[in-house]
PDB file of N, CA and C in Angstrom:
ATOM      1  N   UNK A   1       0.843  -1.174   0.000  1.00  0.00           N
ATOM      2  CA  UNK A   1       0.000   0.000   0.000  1.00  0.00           C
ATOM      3  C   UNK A   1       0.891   1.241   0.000  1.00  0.00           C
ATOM      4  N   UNK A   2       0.761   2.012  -0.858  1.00  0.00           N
ATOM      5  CA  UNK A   2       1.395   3.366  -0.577  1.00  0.00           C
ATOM      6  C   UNK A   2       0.593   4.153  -0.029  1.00  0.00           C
ATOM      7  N   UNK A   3       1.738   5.316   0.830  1.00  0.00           N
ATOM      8  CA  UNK A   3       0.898   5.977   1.406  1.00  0.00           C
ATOM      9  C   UNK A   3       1.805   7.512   0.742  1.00  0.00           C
ATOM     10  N   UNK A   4       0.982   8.697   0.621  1.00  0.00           N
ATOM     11  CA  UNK A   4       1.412   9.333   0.668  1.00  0.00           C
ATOM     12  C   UNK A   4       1.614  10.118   2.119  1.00  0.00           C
ATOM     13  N   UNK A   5       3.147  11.122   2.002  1.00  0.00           N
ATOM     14  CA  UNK A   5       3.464  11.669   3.071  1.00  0.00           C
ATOM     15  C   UNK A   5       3.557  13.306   3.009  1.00  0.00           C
ATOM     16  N   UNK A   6       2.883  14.149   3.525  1.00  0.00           N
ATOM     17  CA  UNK A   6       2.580  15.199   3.768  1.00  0.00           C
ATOM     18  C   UNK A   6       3.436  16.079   4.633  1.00  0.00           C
ATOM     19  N   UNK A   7       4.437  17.080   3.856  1.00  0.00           N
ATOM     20  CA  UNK A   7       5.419  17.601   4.840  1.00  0.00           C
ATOM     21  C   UNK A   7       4.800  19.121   4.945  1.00  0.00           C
ATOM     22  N   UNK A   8       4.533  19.239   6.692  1.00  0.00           N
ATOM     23  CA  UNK A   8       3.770  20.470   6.890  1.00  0.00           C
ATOM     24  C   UNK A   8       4.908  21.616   7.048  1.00  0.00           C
ATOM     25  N   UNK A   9       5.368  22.903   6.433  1.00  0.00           N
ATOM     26  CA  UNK A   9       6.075  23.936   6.983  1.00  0.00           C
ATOM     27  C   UNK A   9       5.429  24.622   8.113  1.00  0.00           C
ATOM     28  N   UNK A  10       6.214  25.637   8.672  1.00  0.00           N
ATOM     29  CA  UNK A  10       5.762  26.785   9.510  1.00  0.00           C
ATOM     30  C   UNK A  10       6.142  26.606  10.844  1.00  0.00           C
ATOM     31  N   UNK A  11       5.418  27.679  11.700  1.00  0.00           N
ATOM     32  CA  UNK A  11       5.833  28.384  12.611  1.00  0.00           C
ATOM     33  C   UNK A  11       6.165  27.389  14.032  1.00  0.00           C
ATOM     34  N   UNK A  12       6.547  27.305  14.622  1.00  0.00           N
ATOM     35  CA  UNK A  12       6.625  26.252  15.985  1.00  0.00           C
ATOM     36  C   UNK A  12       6.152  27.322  17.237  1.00  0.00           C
ATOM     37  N   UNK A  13       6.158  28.424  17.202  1.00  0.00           N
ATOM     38  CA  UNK A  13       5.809  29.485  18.232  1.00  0.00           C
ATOM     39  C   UNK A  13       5.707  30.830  17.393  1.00  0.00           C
ATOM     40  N   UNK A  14       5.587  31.951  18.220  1.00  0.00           N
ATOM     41  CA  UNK A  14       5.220  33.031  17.253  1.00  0.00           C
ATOM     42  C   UNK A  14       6.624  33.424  16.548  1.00  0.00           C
ATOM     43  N   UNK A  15       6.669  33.888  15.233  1.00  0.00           N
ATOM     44  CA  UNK A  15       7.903  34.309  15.028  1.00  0.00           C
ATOM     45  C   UNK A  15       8.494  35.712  14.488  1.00  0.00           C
ATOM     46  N   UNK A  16       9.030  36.372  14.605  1.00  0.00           N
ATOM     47  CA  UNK A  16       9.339  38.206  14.929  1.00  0.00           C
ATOM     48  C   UNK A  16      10.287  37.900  12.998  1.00  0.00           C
ATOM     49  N   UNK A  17      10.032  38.699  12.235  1.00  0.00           N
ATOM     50  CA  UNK A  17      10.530  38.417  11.219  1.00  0.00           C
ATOM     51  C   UNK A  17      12.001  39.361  11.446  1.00  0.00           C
ATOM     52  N   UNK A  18      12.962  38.970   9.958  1.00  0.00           N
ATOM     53  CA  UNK A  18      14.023  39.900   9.835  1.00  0.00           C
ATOM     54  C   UNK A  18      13.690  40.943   8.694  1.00  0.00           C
ATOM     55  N   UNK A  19      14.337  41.549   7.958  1.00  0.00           N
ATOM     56  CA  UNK A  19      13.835  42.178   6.752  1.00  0.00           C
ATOM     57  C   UNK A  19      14.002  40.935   5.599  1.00  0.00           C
ATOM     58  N   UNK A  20      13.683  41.551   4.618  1.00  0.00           N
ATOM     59  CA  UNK A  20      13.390  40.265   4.014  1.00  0.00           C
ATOM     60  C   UNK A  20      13.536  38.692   4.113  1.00  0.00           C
ATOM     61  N   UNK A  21      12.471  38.354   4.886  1.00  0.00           N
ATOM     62  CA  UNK A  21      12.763  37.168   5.160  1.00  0.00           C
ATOM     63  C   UNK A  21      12.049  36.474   4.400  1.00  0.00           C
ATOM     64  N   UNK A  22      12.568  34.890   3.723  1.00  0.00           N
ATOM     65  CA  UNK A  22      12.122  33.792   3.023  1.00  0.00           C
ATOM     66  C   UNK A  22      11.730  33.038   3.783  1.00  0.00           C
ATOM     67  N   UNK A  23      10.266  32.407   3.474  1.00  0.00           N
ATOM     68  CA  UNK A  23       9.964  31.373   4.043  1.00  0.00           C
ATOM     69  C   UNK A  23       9.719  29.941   3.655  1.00  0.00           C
ATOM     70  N   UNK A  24       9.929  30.433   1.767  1.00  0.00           N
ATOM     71  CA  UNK A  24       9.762  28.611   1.409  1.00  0.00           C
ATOM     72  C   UNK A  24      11.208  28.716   1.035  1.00  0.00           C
ATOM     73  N   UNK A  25      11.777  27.116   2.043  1.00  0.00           N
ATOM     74  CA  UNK A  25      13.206  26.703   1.856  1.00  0.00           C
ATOM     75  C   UNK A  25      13.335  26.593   0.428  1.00  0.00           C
ATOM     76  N   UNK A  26      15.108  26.191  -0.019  1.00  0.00           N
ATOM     77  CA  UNK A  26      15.137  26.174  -0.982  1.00  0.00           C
ATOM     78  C   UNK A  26      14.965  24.994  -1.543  1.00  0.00           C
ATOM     79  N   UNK A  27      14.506  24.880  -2.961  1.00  0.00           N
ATOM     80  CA  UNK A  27      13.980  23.370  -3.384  1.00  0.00           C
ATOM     81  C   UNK A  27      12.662  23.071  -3.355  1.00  0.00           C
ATOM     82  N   UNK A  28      11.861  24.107  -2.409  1.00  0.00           N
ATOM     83  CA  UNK A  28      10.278  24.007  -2.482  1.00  0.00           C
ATOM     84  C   UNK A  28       9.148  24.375  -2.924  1.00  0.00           C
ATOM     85  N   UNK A  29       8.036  24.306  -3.124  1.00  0.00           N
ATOM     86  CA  UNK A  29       6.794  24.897  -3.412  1.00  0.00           C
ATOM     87  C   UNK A  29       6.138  24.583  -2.689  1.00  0.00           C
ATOM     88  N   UNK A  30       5.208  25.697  -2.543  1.00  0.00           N
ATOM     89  CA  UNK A  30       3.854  25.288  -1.341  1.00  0.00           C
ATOM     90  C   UNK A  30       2.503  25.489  -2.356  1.00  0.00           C
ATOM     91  N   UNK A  31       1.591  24.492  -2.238  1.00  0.00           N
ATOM     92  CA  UNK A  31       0.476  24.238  -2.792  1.00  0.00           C
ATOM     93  C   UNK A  31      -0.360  25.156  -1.989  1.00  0.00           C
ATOM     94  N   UNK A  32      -0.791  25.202  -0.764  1.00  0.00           N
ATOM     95  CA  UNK A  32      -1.151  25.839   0.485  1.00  0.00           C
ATOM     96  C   UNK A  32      -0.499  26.612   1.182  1.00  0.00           C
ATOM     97  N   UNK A  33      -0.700  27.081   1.358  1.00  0.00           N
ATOM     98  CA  UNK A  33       0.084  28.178   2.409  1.00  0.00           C
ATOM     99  C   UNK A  33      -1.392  29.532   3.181  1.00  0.00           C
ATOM    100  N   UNK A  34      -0.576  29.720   5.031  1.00  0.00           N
ATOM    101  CA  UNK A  34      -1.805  30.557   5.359  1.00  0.00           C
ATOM    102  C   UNK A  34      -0.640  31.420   6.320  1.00  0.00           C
ATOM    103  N   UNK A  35      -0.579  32.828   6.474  1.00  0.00           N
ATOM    104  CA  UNK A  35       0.248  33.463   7.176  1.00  0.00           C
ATOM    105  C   UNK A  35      -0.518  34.669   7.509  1.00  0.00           C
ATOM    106  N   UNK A  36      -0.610  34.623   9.055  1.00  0.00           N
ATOM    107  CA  UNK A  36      -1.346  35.710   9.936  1.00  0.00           C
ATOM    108  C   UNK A  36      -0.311  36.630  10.527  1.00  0.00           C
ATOM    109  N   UNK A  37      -0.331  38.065  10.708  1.00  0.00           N
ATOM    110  CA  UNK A  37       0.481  39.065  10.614  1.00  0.00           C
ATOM    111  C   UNK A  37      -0.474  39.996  12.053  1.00  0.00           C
ATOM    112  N   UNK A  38       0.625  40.514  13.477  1.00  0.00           N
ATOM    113  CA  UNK A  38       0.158  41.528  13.768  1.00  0.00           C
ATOM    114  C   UNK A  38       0.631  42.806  13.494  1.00  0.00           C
ATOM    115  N   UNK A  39       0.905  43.145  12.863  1.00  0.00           N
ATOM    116  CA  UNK A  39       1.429  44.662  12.176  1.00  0.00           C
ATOM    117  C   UNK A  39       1.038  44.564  10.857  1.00  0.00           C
ATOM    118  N   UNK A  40       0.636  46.017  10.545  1.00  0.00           N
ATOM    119  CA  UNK A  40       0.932  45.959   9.079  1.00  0.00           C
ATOM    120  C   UNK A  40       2.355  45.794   8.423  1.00  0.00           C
ATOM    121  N   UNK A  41       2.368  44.905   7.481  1.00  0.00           N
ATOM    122  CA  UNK A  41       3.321  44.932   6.691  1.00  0.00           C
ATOM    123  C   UNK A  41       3.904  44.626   4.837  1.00  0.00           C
ATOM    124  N   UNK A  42       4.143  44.334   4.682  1.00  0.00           N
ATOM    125  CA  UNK A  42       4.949  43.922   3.224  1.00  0.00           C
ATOM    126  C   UNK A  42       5.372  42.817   2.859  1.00  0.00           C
ATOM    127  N   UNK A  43       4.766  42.015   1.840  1.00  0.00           N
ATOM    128  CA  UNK A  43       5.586  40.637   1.377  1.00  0.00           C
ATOM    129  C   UNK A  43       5.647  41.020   0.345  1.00  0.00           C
ATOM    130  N   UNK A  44       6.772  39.898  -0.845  1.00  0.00           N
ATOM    131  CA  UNK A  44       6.492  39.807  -1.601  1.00  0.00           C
ATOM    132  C   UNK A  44       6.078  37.899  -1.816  1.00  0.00           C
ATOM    133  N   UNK A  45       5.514  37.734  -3.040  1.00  0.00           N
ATOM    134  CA  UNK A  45       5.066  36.606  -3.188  1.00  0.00           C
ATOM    135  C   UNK A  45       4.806  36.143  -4.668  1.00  0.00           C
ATOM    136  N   UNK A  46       6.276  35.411  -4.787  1.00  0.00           N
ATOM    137  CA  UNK A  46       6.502  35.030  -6.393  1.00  0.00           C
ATOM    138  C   UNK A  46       7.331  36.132  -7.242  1.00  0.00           C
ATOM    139  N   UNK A  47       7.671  37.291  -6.353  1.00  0.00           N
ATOM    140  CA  UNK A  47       8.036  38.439  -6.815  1.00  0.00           C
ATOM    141  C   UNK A  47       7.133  39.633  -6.839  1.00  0.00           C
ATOM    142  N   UNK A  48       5.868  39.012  -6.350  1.00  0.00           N
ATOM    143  CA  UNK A  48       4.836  40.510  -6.620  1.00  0.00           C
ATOM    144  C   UNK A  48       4.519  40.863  -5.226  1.00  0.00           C
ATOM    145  N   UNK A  49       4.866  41.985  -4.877  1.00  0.00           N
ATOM    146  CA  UNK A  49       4.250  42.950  -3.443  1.00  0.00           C
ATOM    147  C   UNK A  49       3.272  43.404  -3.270  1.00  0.00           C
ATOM    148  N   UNK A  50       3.059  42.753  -2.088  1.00  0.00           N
ATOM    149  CA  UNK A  50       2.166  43.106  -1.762  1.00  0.00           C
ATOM    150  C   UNK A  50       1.763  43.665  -0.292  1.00  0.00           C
ATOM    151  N   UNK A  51       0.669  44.186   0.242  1.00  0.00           N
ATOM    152  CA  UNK A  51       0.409  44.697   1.862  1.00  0.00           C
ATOM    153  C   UNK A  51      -0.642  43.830   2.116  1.00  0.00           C
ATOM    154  N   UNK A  52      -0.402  43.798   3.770  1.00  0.00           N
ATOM    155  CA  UNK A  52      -0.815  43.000   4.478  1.00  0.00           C
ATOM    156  C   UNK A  52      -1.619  43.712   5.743  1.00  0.00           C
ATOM    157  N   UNK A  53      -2.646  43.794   6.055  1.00  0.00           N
ATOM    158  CA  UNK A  53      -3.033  44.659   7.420  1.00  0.00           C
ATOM    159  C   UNK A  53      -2.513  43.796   8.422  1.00  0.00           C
ATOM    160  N   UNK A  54      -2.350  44.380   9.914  1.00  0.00           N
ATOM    161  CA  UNK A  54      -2.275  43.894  11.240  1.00  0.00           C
ATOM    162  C   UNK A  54      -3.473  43.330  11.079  1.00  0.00           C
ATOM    163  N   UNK A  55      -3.341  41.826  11.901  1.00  0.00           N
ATOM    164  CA  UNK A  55      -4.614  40.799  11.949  1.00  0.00           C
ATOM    165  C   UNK A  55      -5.282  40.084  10.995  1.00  0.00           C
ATOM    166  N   UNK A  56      -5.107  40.234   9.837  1.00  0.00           N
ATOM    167  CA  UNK A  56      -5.583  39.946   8.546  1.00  0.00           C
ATOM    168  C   UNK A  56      -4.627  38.596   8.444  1.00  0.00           C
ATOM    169  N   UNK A  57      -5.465  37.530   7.889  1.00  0.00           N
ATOM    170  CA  UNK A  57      -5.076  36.600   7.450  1.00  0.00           C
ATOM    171  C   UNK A  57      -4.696  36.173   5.993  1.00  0.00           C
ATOM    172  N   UNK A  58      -3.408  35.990   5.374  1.00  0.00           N
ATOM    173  CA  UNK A  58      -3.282  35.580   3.672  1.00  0.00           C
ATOM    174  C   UNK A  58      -3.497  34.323   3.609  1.00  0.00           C
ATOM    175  N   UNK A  59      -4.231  33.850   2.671  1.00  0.00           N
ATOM    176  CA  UNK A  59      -4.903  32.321   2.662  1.00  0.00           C
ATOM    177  C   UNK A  59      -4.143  32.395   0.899  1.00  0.00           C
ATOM    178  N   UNK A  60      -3.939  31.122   0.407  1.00  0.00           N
ATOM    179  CA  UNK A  60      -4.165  30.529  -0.768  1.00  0.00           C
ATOM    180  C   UNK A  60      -4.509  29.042  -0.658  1.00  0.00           C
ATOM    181  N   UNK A  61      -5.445  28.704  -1.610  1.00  0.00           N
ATOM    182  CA  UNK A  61      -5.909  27.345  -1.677  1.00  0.00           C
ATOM    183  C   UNK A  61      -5.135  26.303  -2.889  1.00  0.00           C
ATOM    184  N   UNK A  62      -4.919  25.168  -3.300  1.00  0.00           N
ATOM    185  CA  UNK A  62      -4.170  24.362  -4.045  1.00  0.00           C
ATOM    186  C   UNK A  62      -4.501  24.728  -5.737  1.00  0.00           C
ATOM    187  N   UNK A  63      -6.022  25.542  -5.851  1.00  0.00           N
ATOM    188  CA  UNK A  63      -5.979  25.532  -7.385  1.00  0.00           C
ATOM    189  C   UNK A  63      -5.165  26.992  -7.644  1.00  0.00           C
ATOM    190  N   UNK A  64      -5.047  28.101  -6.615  1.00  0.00           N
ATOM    191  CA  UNK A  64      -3.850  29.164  -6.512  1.00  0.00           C
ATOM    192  C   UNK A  64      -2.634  28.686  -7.682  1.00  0.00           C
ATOM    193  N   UNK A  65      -1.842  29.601  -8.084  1.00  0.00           N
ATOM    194  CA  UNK A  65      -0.423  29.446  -8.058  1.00  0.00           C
ATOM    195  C   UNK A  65       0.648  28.781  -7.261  1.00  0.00           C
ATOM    196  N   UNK A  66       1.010  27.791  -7.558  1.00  0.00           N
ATOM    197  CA  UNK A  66       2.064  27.745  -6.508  1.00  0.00           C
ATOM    198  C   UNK A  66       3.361  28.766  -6.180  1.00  0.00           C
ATOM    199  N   UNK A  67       3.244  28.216  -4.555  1.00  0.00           N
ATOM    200  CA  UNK A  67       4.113  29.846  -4.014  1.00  0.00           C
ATOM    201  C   UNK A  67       5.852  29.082  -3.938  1.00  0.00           C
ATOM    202  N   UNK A  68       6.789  29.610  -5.468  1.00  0.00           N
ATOM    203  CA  UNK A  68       7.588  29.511  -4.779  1.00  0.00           C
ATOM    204  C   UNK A  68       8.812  30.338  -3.797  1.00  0.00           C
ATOM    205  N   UNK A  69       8.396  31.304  -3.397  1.00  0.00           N
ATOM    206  CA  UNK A  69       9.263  32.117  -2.827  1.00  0.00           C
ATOM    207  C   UNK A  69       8.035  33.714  -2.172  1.00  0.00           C
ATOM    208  N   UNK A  70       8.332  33.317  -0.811  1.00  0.00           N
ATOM    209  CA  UNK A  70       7.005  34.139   0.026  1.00  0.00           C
ATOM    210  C   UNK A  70       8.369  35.065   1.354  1.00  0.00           C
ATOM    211  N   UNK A  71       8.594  36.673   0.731  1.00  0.00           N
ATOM    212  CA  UNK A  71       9.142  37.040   1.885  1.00  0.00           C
ATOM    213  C   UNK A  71       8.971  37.928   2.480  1.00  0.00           C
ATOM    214  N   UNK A  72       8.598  37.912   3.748  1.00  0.00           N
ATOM    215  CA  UNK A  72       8.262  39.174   4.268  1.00  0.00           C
ATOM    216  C   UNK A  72       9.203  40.748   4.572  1.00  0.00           C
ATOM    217  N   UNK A  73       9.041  41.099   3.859  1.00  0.00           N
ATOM    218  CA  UNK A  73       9.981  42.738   3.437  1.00  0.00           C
ATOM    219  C   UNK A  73      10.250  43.083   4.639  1.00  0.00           C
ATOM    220  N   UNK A  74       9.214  43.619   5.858  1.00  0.00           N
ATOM    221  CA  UNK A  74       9.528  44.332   6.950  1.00  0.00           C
ATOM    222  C   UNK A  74      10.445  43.836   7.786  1.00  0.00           C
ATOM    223  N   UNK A  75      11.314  44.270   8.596  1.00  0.00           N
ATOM    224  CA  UNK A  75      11.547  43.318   9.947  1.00  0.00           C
ATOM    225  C   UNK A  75      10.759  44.004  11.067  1.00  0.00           C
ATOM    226  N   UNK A  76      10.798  43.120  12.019  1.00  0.00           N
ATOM    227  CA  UNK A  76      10.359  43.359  13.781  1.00  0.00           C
ATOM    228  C   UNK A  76       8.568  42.771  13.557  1.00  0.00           C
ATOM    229  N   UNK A  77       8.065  41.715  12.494  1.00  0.00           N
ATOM    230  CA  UNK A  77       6.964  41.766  12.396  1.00  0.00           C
ATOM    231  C   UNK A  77       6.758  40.302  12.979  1.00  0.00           C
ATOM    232  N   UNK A  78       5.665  40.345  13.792  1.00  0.00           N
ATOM    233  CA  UNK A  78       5.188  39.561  14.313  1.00  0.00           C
ATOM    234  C   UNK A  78       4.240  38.312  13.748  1.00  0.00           C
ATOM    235  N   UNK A  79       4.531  37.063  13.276  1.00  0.00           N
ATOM    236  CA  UNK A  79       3.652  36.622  12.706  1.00  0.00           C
ATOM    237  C   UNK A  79       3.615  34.942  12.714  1.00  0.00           C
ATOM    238  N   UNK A  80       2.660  34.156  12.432  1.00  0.00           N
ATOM    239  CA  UNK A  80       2.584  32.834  12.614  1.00  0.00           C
ATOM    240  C   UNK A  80       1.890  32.138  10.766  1.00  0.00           C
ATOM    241  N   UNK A  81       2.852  31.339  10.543  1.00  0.00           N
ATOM    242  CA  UNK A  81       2.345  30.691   9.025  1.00  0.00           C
ATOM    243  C   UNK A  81       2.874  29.201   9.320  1.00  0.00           C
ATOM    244  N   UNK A  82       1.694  28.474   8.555  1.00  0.00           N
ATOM    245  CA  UNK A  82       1.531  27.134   7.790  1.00  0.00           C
ATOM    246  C   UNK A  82       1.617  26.880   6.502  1.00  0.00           C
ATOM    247  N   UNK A  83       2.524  25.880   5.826  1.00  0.00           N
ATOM    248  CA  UNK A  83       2.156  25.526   4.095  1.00  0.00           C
ATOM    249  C   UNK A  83       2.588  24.533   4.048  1.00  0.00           C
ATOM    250  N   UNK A  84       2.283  23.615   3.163  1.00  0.00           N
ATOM    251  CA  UNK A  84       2.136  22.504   2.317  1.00  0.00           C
ATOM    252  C   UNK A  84       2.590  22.496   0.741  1.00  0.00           C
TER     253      UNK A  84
END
């Protein structure tokens, strides 16, 4: 029987970003991905920038683009993400 195996990324506790920080390692794509922000701030994602409010949640679902390269521009930002 095969099984497939599901490798989850993200946060283990809250995490304070640097300035541009990357979050898909290298070698990856995320089908899913969800990253909650308390400050406003700045990503880019795939190369395109974008803003983010404090509290606002970024969702993409699997028929999305895949994300390969998600970084958050600001530093000192407070935030918690999951992807697949």
């Amino acid at each position: 029987m095969n099984q497939t195996v599901i490798k989850y990324h993200g946060s283990q506790a809250v995490e304070t970003s640097v300035a541009n920080q990357e979050l898909v390692p290298a070698g990856y794509q995320f089908t899913k991905m969800s990253l909650e922000v308390d400050q406003d701030c700045h990503v880019r994602v795939n190369g395109q920038s974008l803003f983010i409010r404090a509290g606002r949640v970024f969702n993409t679902e699997p028929t999305d683009p895949a994300i390969t390269s998600f970084v958050v521009v600001d530093e000192g930002i407070t935030f918690t993400w999951i992807a697949v």
